[in-house]
N, C-alpha and C. Protein backbone atom coordinates (compact mmCIF):
# COMPACT_ATOMS: atom_id res chain seq x y z
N UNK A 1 5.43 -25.53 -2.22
CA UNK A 1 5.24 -25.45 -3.66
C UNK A 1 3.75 -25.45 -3.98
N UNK A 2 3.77 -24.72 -5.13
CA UNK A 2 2.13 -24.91 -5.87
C UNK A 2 2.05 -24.90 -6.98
N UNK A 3 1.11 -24.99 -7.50
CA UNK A 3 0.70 -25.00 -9.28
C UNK A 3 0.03 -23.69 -9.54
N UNK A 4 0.88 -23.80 -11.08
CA UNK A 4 -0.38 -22.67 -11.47
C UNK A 4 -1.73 -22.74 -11.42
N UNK A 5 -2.21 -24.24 -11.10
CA UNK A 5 -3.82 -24.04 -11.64
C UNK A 5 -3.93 -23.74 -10.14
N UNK A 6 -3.26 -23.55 -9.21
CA UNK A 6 -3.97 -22.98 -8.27
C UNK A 6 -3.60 -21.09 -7.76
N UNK A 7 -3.41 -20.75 -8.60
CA UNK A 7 -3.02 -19.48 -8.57
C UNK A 7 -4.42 -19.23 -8.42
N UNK A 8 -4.71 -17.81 -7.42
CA UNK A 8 -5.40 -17.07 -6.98
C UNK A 8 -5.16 -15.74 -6.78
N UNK A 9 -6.28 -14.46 -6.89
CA UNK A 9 -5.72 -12.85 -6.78
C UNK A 9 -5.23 -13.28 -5.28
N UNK A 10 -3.77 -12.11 -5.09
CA UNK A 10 -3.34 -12.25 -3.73
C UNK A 10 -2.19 -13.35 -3.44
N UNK A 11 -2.07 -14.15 -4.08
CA UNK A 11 -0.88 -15.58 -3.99
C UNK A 11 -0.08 -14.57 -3.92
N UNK A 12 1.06 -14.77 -3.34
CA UNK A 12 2.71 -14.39 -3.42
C UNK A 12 3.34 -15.75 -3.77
N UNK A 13 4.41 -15.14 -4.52
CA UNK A 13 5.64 -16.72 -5.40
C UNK A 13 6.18 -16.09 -5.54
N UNK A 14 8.06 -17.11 -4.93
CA UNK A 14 9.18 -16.65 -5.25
C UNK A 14 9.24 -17.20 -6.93
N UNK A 15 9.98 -16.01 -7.54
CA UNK A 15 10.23 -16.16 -8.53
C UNK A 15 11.53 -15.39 -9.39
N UNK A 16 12.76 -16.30 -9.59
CA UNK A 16 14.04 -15.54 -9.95
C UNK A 16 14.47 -14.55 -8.62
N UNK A 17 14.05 -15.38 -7.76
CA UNK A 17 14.73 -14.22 -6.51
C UNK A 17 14.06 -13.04 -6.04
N UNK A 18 13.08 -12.85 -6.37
CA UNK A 18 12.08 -11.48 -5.97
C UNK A 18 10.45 -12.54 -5.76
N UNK A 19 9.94 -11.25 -4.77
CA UNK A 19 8.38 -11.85 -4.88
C UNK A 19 7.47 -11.11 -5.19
N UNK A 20 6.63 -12.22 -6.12
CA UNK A 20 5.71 -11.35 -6.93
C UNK A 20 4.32 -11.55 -6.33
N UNK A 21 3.45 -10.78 -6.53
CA UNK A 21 1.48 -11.42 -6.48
C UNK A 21 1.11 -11.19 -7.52
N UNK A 22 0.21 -12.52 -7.30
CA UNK A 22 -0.63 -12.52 -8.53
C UNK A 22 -1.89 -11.48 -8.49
N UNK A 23 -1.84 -10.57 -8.82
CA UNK A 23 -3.30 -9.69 -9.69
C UNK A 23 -4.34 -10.10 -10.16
N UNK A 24 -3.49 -10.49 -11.44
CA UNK A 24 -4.93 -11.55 -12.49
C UNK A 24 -4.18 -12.32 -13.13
N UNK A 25 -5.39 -13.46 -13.38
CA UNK A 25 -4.91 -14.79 -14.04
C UNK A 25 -6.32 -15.12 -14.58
N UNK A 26 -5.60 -15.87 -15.69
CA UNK A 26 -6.51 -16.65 -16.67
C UNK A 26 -6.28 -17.99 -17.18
N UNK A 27 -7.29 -18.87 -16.74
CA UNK A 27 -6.87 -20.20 -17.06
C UNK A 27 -7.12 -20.50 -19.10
N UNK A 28 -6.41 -20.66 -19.83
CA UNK A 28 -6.65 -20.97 -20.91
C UNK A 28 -6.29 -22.34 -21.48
N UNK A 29 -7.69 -23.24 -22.05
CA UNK A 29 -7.50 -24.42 -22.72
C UNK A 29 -8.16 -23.93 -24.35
N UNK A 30 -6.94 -23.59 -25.21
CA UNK A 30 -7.04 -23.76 -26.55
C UNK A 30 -7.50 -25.19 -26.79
N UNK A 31 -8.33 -25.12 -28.30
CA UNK A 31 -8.31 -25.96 -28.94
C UNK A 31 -8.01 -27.03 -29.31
N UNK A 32 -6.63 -26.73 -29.69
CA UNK A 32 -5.36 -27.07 -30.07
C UNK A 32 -4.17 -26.99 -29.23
N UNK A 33 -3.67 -28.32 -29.02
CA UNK A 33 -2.53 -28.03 -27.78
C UNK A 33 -2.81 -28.13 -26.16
N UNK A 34 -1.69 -27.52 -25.55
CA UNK A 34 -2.40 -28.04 -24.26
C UNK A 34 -2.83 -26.46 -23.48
N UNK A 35 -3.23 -26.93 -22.56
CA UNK A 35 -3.96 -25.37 -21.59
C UNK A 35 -2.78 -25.35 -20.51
N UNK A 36 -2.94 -23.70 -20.78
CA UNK A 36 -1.89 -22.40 -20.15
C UNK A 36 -2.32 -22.03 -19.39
N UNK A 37 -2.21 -20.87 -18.06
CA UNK A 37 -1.96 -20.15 -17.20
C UNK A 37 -1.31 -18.51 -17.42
N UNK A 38 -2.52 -17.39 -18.13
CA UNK A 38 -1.67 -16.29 -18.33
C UNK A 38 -2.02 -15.56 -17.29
N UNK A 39 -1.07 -14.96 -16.32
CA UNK A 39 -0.84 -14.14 -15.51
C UNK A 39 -0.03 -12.96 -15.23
N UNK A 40 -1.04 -12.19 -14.44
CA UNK A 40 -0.24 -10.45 -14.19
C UNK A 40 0.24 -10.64 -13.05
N UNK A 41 1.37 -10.53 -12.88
CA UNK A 41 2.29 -10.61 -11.59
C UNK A 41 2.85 -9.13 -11.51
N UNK A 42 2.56 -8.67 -9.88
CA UNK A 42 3.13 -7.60 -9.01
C UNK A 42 4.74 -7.63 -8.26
N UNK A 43 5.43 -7.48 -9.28
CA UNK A 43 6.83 -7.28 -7.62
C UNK A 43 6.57 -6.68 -6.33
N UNK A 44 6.32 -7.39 -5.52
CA UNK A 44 6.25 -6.46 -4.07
C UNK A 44 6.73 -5.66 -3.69
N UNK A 45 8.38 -5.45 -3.92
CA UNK A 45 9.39 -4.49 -3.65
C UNK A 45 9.12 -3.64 -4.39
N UNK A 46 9.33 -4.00 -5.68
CA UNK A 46 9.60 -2.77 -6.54
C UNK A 46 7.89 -2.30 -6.95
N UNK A 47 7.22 -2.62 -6.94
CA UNK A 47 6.07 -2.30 -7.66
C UNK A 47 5.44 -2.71 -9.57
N UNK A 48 6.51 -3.16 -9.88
CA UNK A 48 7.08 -3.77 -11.11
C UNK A 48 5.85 -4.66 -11.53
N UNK A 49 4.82 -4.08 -13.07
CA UNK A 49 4.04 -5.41 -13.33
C UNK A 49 4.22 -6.12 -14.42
N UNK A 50 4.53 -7.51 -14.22
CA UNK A 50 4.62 -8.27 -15.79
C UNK A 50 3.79 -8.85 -15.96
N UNK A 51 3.53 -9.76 -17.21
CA UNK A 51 3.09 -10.48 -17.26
C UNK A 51 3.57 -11.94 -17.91
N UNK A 52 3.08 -13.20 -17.89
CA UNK A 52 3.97 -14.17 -17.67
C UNK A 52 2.74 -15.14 -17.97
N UNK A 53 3.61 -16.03 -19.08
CA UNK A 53 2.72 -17.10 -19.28
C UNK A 53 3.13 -18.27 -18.43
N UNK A 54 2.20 -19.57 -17.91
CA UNK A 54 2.70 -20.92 -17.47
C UNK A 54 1.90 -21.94 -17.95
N UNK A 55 2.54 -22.77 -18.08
CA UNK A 55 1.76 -23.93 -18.68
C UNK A 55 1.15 -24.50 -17.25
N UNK A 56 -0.03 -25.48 -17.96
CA UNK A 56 -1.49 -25.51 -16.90
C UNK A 56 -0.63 -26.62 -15.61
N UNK A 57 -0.19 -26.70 -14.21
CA UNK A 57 0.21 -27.46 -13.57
C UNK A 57 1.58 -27.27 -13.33
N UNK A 58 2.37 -26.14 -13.76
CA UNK A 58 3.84 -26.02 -14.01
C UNK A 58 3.82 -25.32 -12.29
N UNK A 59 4.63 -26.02 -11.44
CA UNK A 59 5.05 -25.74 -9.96
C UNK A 59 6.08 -24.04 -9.64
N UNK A 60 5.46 -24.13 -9.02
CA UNK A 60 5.80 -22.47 -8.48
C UNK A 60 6.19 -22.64 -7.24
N UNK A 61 7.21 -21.75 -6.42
CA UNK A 61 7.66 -21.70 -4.90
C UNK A 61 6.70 -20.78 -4.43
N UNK A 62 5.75 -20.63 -3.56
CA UNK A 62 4.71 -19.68 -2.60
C UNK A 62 5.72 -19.35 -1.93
N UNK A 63 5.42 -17.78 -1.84
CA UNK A 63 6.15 -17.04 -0.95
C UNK A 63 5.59 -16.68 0.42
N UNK A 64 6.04 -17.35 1.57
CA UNK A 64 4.91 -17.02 3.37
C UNK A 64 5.63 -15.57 3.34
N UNK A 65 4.37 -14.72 3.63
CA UNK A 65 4.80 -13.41 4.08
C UNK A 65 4.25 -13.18 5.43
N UNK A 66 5.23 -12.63 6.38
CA UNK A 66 4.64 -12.74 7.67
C UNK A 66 4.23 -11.07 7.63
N UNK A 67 3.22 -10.81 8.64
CA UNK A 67 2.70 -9.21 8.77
C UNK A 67 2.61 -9.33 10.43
N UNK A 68 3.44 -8.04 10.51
CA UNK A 68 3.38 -8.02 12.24
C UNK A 68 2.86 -6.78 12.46
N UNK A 69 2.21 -6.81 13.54
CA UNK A 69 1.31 -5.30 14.02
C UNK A 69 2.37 -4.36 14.57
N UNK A 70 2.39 -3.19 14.26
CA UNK A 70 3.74 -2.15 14.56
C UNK A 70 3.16 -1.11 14.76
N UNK A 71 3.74 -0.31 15.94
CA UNK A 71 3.26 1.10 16.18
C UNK A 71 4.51 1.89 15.89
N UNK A 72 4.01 3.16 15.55
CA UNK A 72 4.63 4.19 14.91
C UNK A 72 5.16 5.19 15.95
N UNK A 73 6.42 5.26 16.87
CA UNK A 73 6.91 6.23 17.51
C UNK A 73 7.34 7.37 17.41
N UNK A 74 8.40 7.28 16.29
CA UNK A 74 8.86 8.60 15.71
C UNK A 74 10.00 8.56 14.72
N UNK A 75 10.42 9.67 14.55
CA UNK A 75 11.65 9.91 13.00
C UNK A 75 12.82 10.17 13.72
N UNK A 76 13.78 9.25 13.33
CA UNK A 76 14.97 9.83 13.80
C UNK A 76 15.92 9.37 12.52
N UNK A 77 16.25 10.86 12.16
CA UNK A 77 17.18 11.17 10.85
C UNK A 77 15.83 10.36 9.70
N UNK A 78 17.00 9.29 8.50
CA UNK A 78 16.05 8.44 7.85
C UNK A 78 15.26 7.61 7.90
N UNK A 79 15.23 7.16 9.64
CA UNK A 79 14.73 5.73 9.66
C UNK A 79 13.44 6.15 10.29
N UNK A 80 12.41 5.26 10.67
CA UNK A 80 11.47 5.45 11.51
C UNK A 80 10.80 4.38 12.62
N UNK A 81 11.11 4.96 13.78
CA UNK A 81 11.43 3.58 14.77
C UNK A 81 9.53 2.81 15.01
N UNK A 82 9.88 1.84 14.87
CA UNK A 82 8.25 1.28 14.88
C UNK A 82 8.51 0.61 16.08
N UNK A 83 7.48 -0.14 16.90
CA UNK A 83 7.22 -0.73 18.60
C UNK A 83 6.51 -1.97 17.90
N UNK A 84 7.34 -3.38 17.89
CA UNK A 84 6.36 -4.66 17.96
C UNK A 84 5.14 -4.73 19.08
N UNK A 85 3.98 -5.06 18.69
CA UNK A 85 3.04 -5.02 19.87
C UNK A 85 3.28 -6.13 20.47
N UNK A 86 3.72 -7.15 19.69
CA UNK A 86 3.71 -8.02 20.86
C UNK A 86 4.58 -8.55 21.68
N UNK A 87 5.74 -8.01 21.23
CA UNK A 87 7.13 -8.24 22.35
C UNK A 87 7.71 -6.97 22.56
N UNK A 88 7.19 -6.19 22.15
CA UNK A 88 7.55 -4.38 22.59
C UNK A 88 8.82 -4.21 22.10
N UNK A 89 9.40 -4.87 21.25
CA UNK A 89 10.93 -4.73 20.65
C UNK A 89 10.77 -3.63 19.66
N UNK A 90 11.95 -2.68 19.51
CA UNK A 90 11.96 -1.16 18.80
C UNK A 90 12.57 -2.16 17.27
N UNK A 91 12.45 -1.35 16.01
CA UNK A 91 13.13 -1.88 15.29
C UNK A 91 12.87 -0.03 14.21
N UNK A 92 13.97 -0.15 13.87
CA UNK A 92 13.73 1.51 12.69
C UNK A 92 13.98 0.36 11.21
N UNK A 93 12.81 1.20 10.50
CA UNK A 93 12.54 1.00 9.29
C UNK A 93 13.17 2.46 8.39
N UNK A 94 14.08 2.12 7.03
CA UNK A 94 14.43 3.10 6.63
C UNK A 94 12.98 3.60 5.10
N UNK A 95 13.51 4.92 4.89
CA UNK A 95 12.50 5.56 3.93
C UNK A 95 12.07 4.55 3.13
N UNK A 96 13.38 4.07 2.34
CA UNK A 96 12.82 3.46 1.17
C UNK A 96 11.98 2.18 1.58
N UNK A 97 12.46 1.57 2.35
CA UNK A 97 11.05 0.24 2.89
C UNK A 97 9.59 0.99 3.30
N UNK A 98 9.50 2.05 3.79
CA UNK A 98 8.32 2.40 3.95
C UNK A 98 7.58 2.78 2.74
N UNK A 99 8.54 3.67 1.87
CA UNK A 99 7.67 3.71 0.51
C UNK A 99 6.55 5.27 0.84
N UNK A 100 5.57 5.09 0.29
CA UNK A 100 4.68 6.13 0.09
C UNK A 100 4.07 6.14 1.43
N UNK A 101 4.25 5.22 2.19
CA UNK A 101 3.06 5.19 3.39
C UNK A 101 3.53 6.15 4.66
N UNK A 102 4.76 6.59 4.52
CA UNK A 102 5.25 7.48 5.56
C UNK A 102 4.52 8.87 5.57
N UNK A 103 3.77 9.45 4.48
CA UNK A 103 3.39 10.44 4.15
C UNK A 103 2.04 10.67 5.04
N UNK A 104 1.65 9.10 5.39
CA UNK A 104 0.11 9.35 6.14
C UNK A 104 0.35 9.12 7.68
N UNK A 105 1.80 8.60 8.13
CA UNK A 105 2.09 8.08 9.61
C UNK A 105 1.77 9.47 10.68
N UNK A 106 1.44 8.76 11.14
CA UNK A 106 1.01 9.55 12.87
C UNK A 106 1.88 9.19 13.90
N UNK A 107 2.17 9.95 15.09
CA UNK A 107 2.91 8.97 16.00
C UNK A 107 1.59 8.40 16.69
N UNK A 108 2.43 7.08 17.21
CA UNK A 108 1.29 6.22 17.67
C UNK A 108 0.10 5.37 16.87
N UNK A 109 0.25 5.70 15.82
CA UNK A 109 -0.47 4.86 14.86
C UNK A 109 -0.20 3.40 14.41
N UNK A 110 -0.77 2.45 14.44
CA UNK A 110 -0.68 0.69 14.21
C UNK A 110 -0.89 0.85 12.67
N UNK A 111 0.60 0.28 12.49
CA UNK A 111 0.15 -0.29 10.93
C UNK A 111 0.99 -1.61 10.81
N UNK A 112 0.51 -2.56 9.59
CA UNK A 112 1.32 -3.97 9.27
C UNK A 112 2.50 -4.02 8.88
N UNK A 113 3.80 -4.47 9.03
CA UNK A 113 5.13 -4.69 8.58
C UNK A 113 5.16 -5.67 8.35
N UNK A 114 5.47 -5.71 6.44
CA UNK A 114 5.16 -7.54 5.57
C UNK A 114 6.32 -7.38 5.83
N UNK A 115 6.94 -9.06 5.94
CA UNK A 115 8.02 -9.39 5.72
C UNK A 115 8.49 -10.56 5.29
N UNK A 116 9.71 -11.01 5.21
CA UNK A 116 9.69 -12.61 4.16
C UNK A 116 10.94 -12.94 4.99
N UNK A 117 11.08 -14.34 5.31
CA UNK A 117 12.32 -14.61 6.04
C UNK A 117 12.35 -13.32 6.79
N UNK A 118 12.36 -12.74 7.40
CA UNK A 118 13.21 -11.74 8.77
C UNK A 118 13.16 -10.32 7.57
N UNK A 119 13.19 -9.98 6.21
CA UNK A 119 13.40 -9.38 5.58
C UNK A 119 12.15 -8.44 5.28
N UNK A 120 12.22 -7.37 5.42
CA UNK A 120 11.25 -6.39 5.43
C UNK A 120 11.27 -5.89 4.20
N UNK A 121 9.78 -6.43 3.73
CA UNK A 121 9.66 -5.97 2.33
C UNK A 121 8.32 -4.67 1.70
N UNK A 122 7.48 -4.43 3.15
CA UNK A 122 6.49 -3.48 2.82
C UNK A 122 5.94 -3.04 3.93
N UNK A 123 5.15 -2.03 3.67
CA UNK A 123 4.14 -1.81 4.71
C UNK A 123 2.52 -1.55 4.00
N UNK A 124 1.96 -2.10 4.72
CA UNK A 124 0.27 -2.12 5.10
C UNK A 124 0.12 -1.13 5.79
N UNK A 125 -0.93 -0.36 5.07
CA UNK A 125 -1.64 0.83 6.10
C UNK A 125 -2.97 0.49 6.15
N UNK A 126 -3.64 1.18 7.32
CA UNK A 126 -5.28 1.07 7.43
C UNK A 126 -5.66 1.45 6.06
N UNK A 127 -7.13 0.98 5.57
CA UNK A 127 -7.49 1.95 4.06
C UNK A 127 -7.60 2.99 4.20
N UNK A 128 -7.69 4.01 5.62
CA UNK A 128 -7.82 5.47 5.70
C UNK A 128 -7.64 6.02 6.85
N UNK A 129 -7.20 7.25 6.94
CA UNK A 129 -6.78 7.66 7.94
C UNK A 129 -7.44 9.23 7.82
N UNK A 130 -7.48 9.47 9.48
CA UNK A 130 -8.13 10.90 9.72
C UNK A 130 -6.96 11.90 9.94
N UNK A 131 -6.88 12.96 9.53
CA UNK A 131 -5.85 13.75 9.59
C UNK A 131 -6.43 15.73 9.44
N UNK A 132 -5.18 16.54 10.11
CA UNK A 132 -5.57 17.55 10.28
C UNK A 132 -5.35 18.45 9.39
N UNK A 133 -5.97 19.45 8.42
CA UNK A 133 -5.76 20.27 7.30
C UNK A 133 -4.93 21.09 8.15
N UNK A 134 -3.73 21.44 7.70
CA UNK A 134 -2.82 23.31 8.52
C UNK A 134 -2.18 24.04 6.94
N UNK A 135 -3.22 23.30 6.12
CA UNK A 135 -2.92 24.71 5.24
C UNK A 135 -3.09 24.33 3.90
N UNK A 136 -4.71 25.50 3.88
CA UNK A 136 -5.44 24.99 2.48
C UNK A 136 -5.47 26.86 1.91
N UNK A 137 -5.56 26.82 0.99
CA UNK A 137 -6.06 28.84 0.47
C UNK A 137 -7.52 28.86 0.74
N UNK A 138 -7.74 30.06 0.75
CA UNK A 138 -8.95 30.46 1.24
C UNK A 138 -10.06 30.09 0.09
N UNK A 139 -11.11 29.63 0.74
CA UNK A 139 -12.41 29.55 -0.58
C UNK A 139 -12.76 30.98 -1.31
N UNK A 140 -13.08 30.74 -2.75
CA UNK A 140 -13.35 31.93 -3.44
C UNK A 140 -15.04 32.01 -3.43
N UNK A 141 -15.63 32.69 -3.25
CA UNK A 141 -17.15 32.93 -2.73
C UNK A 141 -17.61 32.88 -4.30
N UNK A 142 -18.78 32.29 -4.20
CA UNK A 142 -19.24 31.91 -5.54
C UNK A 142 -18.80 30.68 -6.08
N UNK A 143 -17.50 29.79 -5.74
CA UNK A 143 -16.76 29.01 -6.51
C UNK A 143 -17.27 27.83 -6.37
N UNK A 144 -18.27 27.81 -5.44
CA UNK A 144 -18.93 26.15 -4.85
C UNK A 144 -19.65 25.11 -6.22
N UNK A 145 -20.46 26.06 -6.75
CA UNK A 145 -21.41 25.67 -7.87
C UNK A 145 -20.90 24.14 -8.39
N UNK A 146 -19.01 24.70 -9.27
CA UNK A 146 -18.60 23.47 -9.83
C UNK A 146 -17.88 22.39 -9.25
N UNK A 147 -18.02 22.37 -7.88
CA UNK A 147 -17.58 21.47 -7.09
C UNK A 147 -16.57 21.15 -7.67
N UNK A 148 -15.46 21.93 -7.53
CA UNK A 148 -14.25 21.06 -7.71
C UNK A 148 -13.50 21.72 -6.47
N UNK A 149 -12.03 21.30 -6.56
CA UNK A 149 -11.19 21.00 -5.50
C UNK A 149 -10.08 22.23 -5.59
N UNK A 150 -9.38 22.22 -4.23
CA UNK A 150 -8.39 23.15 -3.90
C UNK A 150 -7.27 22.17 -3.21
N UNK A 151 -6.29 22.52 -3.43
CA UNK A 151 -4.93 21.57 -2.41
C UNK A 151 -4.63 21.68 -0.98
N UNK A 152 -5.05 20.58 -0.38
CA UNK A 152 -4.87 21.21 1.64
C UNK A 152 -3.41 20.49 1.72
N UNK A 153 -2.71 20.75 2.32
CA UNK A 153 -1.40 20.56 3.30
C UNK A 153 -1.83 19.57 4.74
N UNK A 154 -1.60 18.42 4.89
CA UNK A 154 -2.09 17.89 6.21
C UNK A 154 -0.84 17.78 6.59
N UNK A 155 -1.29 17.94 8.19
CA UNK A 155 -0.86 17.60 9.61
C UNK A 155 0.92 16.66 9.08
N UNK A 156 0.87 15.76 8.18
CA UNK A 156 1.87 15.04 8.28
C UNK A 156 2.79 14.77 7.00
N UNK A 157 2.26 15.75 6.19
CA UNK A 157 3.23 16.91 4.84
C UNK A 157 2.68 16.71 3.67
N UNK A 158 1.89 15.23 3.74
CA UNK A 158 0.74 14.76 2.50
C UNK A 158 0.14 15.89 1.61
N UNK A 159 -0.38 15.92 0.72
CA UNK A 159 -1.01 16.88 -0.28
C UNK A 159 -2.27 16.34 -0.75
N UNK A 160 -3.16 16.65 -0.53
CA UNK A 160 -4.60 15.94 -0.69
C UNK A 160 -5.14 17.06 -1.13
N UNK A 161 -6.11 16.68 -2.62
CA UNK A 161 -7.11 17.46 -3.21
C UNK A 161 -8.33 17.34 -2.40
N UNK A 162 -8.70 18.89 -1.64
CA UNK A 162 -9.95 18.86 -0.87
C UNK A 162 -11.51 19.51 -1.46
N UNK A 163 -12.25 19.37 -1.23
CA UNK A 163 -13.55 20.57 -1.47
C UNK A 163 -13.62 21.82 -1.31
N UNK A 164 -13.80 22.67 -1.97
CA UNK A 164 -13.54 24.52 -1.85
C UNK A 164 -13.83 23.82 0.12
N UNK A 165 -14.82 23.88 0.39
CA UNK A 165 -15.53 23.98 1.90
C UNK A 165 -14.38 23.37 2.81
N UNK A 166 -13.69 22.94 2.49
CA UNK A 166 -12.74 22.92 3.33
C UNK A 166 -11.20 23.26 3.94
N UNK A 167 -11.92 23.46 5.48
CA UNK A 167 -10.80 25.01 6.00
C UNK A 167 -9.44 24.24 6.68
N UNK A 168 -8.75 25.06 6.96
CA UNK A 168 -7.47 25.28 7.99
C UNK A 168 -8.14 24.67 9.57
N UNK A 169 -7.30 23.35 9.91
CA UNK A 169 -8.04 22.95 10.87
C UNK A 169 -9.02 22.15 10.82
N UNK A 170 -9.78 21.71 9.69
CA UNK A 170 -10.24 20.90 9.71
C UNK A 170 -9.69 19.26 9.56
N UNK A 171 -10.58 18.41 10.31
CA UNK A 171 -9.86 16.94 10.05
C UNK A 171 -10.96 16.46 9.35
N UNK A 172 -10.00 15.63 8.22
CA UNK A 172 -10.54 14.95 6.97
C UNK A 172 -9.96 13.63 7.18
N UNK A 173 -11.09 12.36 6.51
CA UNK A 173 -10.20 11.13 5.96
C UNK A 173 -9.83 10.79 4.86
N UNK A 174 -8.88 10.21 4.49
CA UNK A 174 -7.86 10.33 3.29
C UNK A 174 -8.25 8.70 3.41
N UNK A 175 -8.26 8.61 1.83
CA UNK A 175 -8.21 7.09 1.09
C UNK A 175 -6.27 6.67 1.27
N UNK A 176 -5.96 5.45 1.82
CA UNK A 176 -4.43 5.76 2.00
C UNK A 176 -3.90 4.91 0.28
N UNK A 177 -5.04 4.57 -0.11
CA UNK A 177 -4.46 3.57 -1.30
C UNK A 177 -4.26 4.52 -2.78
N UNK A 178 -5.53 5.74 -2.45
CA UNK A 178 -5.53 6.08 -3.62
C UNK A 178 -5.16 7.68 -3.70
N UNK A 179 -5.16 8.46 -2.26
CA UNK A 179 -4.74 9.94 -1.95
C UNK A 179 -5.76 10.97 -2.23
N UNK A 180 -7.19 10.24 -2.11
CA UNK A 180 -8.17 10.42 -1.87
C UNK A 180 -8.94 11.16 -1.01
N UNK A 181 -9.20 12.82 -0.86
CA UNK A 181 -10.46 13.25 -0.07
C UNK A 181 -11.48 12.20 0.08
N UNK A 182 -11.77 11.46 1.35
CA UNK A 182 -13.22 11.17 1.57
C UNK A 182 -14.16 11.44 2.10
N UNK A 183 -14.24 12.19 3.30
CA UNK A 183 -15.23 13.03 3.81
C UNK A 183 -14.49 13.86 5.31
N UNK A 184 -15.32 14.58 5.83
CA UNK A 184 -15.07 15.24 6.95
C UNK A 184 -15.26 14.43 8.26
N UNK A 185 -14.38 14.48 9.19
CA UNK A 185 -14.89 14.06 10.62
C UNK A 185 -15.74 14.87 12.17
């Protein structure tokens, strides 16, 4: 258990059966009356943001989320079989637990599997990953001036806004949080 006055960005708390993080919080002592706790809480699962008042000291359940290091083997049908590193045990994760992050997987790639009790509730990716353009349109000559962007196709079906200057075959790193062109490798 904890208190609100110790809420911090990043806390996880069970709350009504789902777990949320805290985002942002604000400690408030009015005037008048006693001092509150207003906070933006994240559903982990769902992505869901509320917000939620608590009075200053009102006890909360902390949610332990365990993160295990997992390598990425391959797709079979919906699921996608990941390798514990540290006991080499296979386990397939289906689409919807992976969420958006399947779009950047590689085989062989290490990424985090959160989980709560035994229950798999997310995945952690590196902040970026290098990946191969196989299919951007051709640059229009002259078009550089206003630096803006064209749509590449990577290596692993993703859709990333690139720089005219970049071709078919080239490997780029991608922001994985935000779907981000960041530079060339």
């Amino acid at each position: 258990m904890t208190t609100s006055n110790d809420f911090k960005t990043g806390l996880t708390i069970l709350m009504d059966g789902n777990i949320f993080q805290v985002i942002d919080f604000l400690h408030v002592k009015p005037g008048k009356g006693s001092a509150f706790v207003r906070s933006k809480l994240k559903n982990v699962e769902t992505g869901q943001v509320l917000e939620k008042t608590f009075r200053a000291g009102e006890k909360v359940e902390q949610a332990i989320l365990d993160r295990d290091d997992m390598q990425y083997l391959f797709k079979d049908g919906d699921s996608y079989m990941m390798m514990n590193l540290q006991n080499y045990e296979q386990l397939p994760i289906s689409e919807t637990q992976m969420g958006d992050a399947a779009k950047y997987l590689k085989e062989e790639m290490t990424i985090n599997i959160v989980s709560h009790e035994g229950r798999i509730i997310g995945v952690d990716l590196p902040p970026h990953v290098e990946l191969e353009v196989v299919d951007t349109p051709p640059s229009e000559k002259g078009n550089t001036a206003s630096g803006g962007t064209k749509p590449a196709t990577l290596e692993t079906g993703a859709v990333v806004q690139v720089p005219f200057f970049v071709e078919k075959g080239t490997k780029i790193r991608v922001d994985t949080r935000t779907n981000d062109y960041l530079d060339r490798v």
